[in-house]
Protein backbone atom coordinates (compact mmCIF):
# COMPACT_ATOMS: atom_id res chain seq x y z
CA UNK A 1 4.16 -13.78 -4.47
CA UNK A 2 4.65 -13.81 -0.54
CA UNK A 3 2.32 -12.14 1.92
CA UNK A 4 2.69 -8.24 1.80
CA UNK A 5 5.46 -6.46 4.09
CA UNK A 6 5.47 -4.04 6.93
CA UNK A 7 5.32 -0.40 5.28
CA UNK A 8 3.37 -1.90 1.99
CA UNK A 9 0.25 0.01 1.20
CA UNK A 10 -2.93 -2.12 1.95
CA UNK A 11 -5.30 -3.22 -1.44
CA UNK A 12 -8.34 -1.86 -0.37
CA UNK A 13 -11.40 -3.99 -1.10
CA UNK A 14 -14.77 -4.94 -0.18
CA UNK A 15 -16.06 -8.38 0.81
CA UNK A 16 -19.64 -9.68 1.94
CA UNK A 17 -20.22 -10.26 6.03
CA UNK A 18 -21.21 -13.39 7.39
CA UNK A 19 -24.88 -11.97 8.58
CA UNK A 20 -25.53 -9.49 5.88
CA UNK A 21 -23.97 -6.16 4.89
CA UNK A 22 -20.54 -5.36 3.33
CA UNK A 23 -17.08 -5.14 5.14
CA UNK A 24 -15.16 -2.27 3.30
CA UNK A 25 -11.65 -1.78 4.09
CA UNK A 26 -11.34 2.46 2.96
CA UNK A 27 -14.60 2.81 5.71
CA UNK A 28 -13.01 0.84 8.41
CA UNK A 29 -9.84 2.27 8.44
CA UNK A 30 -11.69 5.89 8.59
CA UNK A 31 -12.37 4.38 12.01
CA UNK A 32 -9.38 3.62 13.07
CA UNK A 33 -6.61 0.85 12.65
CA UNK A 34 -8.02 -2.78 11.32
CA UNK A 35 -6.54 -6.31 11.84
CA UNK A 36 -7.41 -8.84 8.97
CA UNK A 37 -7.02 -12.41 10.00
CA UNK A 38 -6.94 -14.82 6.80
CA UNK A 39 -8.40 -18.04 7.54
CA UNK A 40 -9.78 -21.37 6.23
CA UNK A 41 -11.68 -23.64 8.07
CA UNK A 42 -9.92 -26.90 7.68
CA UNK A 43 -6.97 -25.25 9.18
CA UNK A 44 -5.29 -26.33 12.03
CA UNK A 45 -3.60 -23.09 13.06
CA UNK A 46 -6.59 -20.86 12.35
CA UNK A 47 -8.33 -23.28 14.91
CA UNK A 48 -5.64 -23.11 17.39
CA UNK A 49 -5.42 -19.26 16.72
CA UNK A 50 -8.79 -18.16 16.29
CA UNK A 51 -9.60 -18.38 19.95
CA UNK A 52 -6.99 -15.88 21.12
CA UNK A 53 -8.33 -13.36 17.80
CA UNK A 54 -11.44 -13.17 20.12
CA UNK A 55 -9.39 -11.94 22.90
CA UNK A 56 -7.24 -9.25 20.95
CA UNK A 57 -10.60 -8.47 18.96
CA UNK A 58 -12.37 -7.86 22.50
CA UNK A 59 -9.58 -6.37 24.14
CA UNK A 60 -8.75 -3.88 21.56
CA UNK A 61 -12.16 -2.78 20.34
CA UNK A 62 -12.63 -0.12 22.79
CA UNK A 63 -9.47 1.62 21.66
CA UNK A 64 -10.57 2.20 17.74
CA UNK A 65 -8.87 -0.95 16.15
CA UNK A 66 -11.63 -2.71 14.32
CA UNK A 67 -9.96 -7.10 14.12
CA UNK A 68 -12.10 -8.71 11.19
CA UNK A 69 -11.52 -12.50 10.11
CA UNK A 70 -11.41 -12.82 6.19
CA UNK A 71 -12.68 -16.53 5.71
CA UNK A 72 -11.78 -18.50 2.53
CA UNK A 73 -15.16 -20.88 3.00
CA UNK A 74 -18.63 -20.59 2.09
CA UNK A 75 -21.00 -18.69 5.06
CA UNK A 76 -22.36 -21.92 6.53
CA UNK A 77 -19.38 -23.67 6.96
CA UNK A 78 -17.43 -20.50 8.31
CA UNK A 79 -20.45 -19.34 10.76
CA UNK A 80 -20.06 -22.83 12.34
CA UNK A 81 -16.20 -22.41 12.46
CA UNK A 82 -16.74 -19.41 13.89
CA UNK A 83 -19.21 -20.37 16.70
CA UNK A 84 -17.04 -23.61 17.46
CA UNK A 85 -14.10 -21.40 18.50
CA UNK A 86 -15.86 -18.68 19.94
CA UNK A 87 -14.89 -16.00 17.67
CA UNK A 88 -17.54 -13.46 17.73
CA UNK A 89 -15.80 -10.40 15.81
CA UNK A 90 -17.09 -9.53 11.96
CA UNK A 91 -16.53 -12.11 9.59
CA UNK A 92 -16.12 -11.46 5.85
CA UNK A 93 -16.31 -14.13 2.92
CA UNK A 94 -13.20 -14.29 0.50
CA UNK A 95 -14.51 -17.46 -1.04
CA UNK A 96 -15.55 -16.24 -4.26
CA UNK A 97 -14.11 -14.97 -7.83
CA UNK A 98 -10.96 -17.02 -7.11
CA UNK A 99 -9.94 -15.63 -3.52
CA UNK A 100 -9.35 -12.20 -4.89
CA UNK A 101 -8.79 -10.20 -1.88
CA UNK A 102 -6.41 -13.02 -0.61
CA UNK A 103 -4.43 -12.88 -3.81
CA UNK A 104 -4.15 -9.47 -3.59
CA UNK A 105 -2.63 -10.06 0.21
CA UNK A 106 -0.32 -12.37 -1.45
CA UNK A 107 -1.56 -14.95 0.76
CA UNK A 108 1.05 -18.56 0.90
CA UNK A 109 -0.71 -19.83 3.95
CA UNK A 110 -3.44 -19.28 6.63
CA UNK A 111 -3.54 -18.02 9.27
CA UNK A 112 -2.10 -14.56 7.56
CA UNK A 113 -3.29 -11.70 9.91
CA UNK A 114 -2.15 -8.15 8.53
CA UNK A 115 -2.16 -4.88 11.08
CA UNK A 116 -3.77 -2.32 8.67
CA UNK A 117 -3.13 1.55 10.13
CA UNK A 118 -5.42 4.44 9.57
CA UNK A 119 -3.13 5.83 6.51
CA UNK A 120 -3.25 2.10 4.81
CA UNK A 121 -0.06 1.11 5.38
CA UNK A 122 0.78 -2.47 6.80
CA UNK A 123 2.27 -2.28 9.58
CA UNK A 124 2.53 -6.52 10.57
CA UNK A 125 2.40 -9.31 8.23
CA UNK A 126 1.82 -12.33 10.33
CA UNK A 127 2.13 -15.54 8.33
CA UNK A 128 1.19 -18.72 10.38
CA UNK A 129 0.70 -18.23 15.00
CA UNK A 130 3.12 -15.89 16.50
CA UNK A 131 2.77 -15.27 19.92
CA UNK A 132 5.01 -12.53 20.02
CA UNK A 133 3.67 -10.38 17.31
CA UNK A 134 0.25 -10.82 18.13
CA UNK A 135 1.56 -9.54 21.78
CA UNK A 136 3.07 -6.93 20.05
CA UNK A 137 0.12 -5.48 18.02
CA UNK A 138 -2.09 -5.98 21.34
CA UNK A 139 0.69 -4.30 23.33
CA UNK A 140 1.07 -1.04 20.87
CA UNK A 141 -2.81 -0.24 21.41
CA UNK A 142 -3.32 -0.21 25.28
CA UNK A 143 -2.29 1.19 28.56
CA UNK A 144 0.67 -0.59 29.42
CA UNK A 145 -0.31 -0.30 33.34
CA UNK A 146 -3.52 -1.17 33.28
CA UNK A 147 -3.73 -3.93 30.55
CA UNK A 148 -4.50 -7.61 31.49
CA UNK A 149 -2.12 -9.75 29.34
CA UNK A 150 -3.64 -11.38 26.66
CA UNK A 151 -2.24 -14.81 27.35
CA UNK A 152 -2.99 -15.49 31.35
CA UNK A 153 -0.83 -16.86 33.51
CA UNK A 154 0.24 -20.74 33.46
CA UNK A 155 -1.34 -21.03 30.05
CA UNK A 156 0.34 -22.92 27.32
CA UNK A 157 0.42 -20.82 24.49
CA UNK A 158 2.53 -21.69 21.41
CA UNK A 159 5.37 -19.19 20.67
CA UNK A 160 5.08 -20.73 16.86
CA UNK A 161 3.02 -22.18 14.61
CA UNK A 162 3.60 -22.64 10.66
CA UNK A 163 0.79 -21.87 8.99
């Protein structure tokens, strides 16, 4: 099974947070719209990527979109992951009862980062780094005018990265 489409109705699920308390998909959506970002530590591409998460998370959470990272490792090894790339958004833990959540996302490959909106629907299925589309779900959430870009100026940012 590949990673769910645009227009496919989210699983809804519940997962524990790195820190304490529950992550629950059905409350966070009542929020607003949520970006999951798959991930696994030994991962390359989540490394690479995870940096520029903490932007979009930053950027976007004063205009209702909750991003959460999904990790496939145990809590010490993903808090560590998490502080060595500076990622500072709400981390859940996928990394018991045989990656459950991630087989229902159909995950192939991390990073996988799904756009979730309000109704449950996905909206971008993101399978590997894609510049573009993770332009294009920062893009769709803020004032076009008065937006810094999310990749600055003279920076070398991949357009692609397989996953």
């Amino acid at each position: 099974m590949s990673a769910l489409v645009p227009g496919a109705s989210a699983p809804d699920f519940k997962l524990p947070l790195i820190g304490g308390g529950e992550f629950s998909l059905r409350q966070t959506l009542a929020k607003g719209p949520v970006v999951l970002a798959f991930f696994k530590i030994s991962c390359p591409v989540c490394q690479y990527s995870f940096p520029y998460f903490q932007r979009l998370a930053q950027a976007l959470k004063d205009k209702g979109v909750s991003v959460v990272a999904i990790s496939q490792d145990d809590e010490k090894n993903t808090v560590q992951f998490m502080r060595a790339y500076g990622a500072g958004f709400p981390t859940a833990r996928d990394d018991e009862h045989g990656y459950a959540v991630s087989a229902a996302y159909g995950l192939t490959n991390v990073p996988t980062v799904f756009e979730v909106t309000s109704d449950g629907k996905i909206a971008a299925s993101i399978v590997g780094w894609s510049k573009a589309e993770i332009e294009a779900i920062y893009a769709k959430y803020l004032d076009h005018d008065a937006a810094d870009p999310l990749f600055k100026t003279g920076e070398q940012v991949a357009d692609f990265r397989p996953g």
